[in-house]
PDB file of N, CA and C in Angstrom:
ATOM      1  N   UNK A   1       2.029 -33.214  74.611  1.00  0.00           N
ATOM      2  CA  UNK A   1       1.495 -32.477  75.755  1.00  0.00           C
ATOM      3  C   UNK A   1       1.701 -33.297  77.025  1.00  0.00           C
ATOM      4  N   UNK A   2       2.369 -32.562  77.977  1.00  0.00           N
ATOM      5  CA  UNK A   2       2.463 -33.398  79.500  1.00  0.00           C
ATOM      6  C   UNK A   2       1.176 -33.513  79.733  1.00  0.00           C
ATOM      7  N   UNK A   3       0.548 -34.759  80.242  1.00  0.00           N
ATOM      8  CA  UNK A   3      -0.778 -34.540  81.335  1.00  0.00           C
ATOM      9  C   UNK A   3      -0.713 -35.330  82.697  1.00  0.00           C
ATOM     10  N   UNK A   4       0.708 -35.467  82.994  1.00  0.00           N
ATOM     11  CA  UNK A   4       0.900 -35.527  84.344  1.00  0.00           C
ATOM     12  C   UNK A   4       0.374 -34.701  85.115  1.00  0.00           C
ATOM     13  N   UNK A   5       0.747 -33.675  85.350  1.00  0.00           N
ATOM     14  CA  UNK A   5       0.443 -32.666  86.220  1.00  0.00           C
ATOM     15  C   UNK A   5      -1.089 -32.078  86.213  1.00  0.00           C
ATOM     16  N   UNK A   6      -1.909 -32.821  85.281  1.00  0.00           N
ATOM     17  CA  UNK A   6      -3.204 -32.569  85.253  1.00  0.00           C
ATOM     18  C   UNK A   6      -4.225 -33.554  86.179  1.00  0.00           C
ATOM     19  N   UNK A   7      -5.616 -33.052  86.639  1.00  0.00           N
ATOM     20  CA  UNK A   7      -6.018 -33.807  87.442  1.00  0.00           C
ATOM     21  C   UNK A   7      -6.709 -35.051  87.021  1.00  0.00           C
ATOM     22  N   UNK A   8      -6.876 -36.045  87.288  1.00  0.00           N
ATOM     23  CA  UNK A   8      -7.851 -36.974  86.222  1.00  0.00           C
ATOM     24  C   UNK A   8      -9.157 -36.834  85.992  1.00  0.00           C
ATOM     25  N   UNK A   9      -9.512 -35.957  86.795  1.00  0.00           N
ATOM     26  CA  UNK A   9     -10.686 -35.788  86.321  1.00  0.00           C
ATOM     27  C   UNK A   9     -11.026 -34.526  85.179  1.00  0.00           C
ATOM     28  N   UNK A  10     -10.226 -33.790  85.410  1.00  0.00           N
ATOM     29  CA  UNK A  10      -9.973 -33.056  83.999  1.00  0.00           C
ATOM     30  C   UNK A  10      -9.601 -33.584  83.067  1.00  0.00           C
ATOM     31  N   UNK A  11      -8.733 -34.688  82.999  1.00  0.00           N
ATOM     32  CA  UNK A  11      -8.661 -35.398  81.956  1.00  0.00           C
ATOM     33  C   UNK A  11      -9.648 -36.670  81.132  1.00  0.00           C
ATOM     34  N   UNK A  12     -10.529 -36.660  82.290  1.00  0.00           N
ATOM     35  CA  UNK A  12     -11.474 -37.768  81.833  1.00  0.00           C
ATOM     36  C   UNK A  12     -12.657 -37.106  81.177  1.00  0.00           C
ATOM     37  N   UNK A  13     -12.683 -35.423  81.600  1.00  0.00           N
ATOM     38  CA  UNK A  13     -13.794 -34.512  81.422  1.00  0.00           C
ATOM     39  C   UNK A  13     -12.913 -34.385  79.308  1.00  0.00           C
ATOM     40  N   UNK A  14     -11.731 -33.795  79.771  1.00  0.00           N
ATOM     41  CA  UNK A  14     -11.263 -33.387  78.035  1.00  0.00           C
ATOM     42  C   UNK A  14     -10.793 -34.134  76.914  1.00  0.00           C
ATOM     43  N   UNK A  15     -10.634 -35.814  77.648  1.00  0.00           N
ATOM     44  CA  UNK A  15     -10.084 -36.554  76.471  1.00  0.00           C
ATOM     45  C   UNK A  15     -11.051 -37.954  76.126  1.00  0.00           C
ATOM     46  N   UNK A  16     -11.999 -37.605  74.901  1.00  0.00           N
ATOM     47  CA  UNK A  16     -12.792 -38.577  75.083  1.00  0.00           C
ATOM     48  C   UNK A  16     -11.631 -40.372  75.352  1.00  0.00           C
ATOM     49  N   UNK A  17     -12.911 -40.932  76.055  1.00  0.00           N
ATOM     50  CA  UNK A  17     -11.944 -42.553  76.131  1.00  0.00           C
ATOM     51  C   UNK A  17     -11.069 -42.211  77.284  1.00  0.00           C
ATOM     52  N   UNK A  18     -10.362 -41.599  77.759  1.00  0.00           N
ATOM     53  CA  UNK A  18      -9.396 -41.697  79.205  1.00  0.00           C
ATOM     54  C   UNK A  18     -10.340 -42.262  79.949  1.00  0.00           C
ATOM     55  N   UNK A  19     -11.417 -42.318  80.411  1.00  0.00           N
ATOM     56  CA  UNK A  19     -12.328 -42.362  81.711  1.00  0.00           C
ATOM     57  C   UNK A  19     -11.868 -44.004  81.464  1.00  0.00           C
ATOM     58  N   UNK A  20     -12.004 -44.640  80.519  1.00  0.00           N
ATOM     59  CA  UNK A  20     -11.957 -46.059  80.104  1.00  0.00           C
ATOM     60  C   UNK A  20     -10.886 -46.521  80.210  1.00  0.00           C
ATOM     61  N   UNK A  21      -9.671 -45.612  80.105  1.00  0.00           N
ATOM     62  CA  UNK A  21      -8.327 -46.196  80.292  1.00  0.00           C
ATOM     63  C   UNK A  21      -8.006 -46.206  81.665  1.00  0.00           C
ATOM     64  N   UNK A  22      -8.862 -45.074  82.477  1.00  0.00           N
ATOM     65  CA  UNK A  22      -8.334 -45.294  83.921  1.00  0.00           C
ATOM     66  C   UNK A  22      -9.307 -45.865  84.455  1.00  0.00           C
ATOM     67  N   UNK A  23     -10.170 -47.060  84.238  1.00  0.00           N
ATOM     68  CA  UNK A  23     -10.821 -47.982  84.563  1.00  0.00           C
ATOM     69  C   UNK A  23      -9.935 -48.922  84.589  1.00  0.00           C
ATOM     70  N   UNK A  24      -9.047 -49.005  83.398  1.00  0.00           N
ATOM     71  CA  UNK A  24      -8.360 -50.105  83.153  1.00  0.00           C
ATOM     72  C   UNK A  24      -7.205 -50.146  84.037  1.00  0.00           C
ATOM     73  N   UNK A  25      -6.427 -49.104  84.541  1.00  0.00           N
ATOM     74  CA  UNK A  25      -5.334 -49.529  85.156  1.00  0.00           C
ATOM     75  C   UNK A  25      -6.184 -48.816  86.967  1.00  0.00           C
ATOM     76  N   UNK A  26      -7.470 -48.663  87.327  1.00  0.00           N
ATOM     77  CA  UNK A  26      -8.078 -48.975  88.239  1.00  0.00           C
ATOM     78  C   UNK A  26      -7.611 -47.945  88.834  1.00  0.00           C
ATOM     79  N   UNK A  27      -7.705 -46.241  88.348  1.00  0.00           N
ATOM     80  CA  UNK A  27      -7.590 -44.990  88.796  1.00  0.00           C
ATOM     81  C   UNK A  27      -8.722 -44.588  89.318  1.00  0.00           C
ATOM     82  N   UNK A  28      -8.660 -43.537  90.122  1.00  0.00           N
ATOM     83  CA  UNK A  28      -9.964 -43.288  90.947  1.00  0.00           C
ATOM     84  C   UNK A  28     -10.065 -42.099  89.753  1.00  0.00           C
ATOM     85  N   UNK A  29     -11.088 -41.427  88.888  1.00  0.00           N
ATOM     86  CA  UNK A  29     -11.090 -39.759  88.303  1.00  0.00           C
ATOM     87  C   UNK A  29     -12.318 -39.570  88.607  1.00  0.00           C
ATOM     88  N   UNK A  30     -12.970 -39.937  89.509  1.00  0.00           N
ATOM     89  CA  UNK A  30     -14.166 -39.729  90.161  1.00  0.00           C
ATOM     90  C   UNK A  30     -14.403 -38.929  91.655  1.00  0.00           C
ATOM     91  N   UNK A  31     -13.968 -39.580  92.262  1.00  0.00           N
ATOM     92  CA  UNK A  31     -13.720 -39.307  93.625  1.00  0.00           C
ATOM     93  C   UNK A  31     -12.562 -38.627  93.715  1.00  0.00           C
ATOM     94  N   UNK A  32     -11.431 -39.873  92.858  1.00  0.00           N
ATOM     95  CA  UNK A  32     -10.406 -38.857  93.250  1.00  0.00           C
ATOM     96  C   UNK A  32      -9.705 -37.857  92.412  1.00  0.00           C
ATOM     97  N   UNK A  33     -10.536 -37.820  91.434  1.00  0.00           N
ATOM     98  CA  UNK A  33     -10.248 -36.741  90.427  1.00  0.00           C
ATOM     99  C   UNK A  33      -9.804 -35.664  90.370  1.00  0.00           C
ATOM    100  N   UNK A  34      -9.076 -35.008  91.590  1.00  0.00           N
ATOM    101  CA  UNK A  34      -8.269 -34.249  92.219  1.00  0.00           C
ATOM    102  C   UNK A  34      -7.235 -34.313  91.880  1.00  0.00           C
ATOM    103  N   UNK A  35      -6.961 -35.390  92.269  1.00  0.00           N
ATOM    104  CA  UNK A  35      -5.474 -35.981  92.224  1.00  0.00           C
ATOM    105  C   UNK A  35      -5.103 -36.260  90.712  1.00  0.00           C
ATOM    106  N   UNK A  36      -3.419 -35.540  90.428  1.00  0.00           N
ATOM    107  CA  UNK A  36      -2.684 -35.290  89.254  1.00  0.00           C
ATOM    108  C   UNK A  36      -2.726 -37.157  88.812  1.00  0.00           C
ATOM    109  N   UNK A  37      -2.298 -36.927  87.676  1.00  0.00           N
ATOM    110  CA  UNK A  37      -1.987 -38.242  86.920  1.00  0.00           C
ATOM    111  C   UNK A  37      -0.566 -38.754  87.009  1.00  0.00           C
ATOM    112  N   UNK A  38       0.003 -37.996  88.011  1.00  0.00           N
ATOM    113  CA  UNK A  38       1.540 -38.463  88.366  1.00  0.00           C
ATOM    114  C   UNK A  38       1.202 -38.955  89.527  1.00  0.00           C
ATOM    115  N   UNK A  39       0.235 -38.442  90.214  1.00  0.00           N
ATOM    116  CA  UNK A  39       0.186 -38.616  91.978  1.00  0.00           C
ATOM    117  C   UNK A  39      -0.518 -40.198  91.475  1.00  0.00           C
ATOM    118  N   UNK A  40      -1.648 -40.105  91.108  1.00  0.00           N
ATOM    119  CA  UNK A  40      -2.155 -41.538  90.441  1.00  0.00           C
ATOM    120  C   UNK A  40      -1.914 -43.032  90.582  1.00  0.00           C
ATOM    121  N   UNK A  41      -0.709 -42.214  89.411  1.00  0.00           N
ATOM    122  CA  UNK A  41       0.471 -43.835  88.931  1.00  0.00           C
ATOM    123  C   UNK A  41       1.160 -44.094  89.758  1.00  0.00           C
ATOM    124  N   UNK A  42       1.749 -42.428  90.419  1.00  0.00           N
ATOM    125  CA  UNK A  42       2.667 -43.452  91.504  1.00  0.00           C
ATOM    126  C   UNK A  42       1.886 -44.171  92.897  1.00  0.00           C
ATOM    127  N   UNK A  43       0.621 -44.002  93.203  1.00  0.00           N
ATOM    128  CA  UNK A  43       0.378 -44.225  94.472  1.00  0.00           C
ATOM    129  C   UNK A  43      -0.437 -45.741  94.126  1.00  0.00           C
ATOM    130  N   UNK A  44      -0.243 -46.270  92.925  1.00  0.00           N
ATOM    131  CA  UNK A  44      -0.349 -47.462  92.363  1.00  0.00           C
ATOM    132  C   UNK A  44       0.574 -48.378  91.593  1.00  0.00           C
ATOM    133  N   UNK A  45       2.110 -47.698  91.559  1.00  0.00           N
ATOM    134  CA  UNK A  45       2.733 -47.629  90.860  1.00  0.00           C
ATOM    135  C   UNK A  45       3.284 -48.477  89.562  1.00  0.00           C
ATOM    136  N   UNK A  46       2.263 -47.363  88.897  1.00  0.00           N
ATOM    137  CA  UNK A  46       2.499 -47.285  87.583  1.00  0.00           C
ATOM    138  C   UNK A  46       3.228 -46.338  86.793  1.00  0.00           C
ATOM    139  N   UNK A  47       3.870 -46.753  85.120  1.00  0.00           N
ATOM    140  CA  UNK A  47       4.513 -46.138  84.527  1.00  0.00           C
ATOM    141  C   UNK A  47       3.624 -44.798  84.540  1.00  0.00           C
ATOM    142  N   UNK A  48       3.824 -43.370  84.944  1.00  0.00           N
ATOM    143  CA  UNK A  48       2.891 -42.798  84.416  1.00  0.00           C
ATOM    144  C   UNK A  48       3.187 -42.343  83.074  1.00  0.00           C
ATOM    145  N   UNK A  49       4.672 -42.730  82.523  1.00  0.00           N
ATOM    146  CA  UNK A  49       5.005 -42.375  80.789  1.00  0.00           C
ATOM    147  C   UNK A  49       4.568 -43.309  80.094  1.00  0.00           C
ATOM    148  N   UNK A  50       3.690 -44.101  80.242  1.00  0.00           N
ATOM    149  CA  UNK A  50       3.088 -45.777  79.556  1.00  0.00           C
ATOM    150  C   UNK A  50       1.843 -44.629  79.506  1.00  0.00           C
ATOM    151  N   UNK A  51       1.063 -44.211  80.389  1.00  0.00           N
ATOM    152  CA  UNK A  51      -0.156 -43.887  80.479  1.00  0.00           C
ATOM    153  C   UNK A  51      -0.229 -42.551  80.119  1.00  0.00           C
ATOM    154  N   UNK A  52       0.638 -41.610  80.204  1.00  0.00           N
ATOM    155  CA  UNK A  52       1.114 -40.348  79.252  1.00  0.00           C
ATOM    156  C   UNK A  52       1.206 -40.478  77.759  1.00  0.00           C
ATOM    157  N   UNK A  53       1.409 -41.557  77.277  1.00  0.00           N
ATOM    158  CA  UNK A  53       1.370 -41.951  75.481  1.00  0.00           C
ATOM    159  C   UNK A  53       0.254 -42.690  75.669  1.00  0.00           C
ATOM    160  N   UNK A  54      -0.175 -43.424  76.249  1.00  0.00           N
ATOM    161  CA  UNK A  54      -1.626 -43.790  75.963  1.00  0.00           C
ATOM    162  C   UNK A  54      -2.508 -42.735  75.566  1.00  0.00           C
ATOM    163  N   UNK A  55      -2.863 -41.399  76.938  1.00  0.00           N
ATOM    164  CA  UNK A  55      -3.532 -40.708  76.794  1.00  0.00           C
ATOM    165  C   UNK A  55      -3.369 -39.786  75.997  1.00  0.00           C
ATOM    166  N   UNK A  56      -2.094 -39.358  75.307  1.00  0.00           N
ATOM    167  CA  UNK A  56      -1.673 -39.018  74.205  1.00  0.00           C
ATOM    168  C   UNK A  56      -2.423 -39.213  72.894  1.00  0.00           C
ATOM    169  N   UNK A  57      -2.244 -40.640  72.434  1.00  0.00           N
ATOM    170  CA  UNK A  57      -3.008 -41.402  71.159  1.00  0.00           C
ATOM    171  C   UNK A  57      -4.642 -41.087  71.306  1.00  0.00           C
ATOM    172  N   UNK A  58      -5.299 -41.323  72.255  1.00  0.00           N
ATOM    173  CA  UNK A  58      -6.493 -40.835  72.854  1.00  0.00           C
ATOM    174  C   UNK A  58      -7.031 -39.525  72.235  1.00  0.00           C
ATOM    175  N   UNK A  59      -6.132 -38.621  73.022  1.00  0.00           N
ATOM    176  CA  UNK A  59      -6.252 -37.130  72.654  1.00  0.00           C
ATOM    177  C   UNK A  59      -6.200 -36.788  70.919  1.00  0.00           C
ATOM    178  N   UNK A  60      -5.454 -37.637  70.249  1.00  0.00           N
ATOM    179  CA  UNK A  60      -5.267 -37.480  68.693  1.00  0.00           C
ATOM    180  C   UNK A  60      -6.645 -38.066  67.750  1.00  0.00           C
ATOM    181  N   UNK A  61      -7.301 -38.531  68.598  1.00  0.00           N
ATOM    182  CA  UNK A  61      -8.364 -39.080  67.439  1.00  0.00           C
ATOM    183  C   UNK A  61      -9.651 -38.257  67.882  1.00  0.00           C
ATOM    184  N   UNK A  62     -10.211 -37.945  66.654  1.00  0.00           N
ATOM    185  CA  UNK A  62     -11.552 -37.224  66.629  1.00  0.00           C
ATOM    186  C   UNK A  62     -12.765 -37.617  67.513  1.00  0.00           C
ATOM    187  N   UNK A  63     -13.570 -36.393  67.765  1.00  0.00           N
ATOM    188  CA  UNK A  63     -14.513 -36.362  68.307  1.00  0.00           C
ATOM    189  C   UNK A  63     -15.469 -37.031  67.717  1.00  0.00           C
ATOM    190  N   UNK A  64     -16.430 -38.450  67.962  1.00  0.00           N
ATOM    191  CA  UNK A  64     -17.599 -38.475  67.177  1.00  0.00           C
ATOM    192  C   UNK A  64     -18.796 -37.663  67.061  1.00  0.00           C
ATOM    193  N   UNK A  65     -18.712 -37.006  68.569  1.00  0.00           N
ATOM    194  CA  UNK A  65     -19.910 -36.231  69.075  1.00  0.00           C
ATOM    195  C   UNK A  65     -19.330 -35.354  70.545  1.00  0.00           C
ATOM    196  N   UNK A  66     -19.494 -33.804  70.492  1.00  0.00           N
ATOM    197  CA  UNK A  66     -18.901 -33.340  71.617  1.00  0.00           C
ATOM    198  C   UNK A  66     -20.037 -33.212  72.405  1.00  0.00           C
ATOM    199  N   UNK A  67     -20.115 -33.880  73.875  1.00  0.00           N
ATOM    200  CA  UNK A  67     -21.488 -34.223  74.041  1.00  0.00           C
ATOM    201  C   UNK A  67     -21.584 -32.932  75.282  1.00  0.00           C
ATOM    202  N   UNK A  68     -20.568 -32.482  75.685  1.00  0.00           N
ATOM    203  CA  UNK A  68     -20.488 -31.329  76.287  1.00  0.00           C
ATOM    204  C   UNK A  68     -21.676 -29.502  75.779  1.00  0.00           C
ATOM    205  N   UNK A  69     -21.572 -30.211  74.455  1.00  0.00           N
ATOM    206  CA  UNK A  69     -22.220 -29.180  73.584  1.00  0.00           C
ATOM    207  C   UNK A  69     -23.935 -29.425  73.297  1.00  0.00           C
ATOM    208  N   UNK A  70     -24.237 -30.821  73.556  1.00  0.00           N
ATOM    209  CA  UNK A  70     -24.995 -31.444  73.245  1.00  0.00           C
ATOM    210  C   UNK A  70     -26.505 -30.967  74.328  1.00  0.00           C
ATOM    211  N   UNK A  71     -27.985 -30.733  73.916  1.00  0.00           N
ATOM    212  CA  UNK A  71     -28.768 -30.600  74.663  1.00  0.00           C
ATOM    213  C   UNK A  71     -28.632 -31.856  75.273  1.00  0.00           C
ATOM    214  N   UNK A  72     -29.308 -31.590  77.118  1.00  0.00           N
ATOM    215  CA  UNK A  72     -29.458 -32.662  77.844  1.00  0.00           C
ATOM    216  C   UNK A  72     -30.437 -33.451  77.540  1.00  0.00           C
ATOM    217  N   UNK A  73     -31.685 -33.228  77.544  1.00  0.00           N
ATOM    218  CA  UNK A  73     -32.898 -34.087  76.800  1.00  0.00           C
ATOM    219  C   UNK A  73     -31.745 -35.284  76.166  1.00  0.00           C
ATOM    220  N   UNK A  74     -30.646 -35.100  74.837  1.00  0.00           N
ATOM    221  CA  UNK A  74     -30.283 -36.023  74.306  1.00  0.00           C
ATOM    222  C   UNK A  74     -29.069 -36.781  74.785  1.00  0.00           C
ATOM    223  N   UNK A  75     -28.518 -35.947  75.520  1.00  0.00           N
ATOM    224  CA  UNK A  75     -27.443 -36.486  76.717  1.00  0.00           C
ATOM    225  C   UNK A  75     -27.967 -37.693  77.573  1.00  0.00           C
ATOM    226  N   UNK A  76     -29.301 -37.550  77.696  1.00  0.00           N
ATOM    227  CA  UNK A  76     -30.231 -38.466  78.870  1.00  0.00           C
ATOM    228  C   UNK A  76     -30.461 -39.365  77.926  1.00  0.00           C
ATOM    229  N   UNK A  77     -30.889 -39.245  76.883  1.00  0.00           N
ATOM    230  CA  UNK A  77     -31.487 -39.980  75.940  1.00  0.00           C
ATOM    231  C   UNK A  77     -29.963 -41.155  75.328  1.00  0.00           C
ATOM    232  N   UNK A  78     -28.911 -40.704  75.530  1.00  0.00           N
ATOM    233  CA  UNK A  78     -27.843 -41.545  75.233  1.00  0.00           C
ATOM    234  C   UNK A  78     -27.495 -42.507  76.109  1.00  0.00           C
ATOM    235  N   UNK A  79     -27.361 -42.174  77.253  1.00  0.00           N
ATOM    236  CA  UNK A  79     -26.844 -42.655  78.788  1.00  0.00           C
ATOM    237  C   UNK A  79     -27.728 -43.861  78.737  1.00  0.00           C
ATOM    238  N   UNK A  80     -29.372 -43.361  78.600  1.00  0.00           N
ATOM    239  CA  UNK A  80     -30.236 -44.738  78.616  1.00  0.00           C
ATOM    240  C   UNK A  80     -30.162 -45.911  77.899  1.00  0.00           C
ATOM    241  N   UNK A  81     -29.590 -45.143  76.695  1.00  0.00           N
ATOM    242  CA  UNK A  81     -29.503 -46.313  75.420  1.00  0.00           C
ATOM    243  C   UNK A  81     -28.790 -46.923  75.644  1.00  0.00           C
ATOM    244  N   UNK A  82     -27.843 -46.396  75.544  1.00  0.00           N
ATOM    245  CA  UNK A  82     -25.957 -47.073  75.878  1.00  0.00           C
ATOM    246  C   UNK A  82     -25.370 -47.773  76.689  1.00  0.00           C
ATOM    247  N   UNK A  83     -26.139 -47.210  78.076  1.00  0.00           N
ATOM    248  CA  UNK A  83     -25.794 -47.748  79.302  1.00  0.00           C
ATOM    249  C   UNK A  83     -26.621 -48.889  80.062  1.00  0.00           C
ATOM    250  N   UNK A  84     -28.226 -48.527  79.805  1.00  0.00           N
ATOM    251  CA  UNK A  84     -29.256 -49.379  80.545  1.00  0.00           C
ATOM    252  C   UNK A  84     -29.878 -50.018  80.272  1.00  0.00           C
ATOM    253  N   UNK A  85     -30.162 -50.040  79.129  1.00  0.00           N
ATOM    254  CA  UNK A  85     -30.952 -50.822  77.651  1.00  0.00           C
ATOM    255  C   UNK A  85     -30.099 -52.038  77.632  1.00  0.00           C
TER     256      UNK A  85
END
């Protein structure tokens, strides 16, 4: 699947773990989560076909928990654990 042409923040929303990979090569999918994953790499320039098979392998491994689906009560209840604890 191309996900160049997708925005990063759609991609950080549909592929668990991307949000973490574009930490790593220091992508905005927050703010600038607008912006395609071609516009991205190049305006940092990076391979975006390095980071197209990254997010690839990503996309292939299972969900532990789709937290999208998940009541918030336990959504909140994760964030605290995980994140602030």
């Amino acid at each position: 699947m191309a996900f160049r042409d997708q925005p990063l923040g759609e991609l950080a929303l549909t592929i668990p773990r991307a949000s973490a990979l574009f930490r790593q090569y220091d992508m905005d999918y927050c703010c600038g989560g607008k912006q395609t994953l071609a516009r991205a790499a190049s305006r940092k320039a990076l391979d975006v076909a390095v980071i197209e098979a990254e997010l690839a392998k990503l996309a292939e491994q299972p969900l532990s928990r789709d937290w999208r689906a998940a009541p918030l009560p336990e959504i909140i209840d994760h964030i605290i654990v995980r994140y602030h604890d």
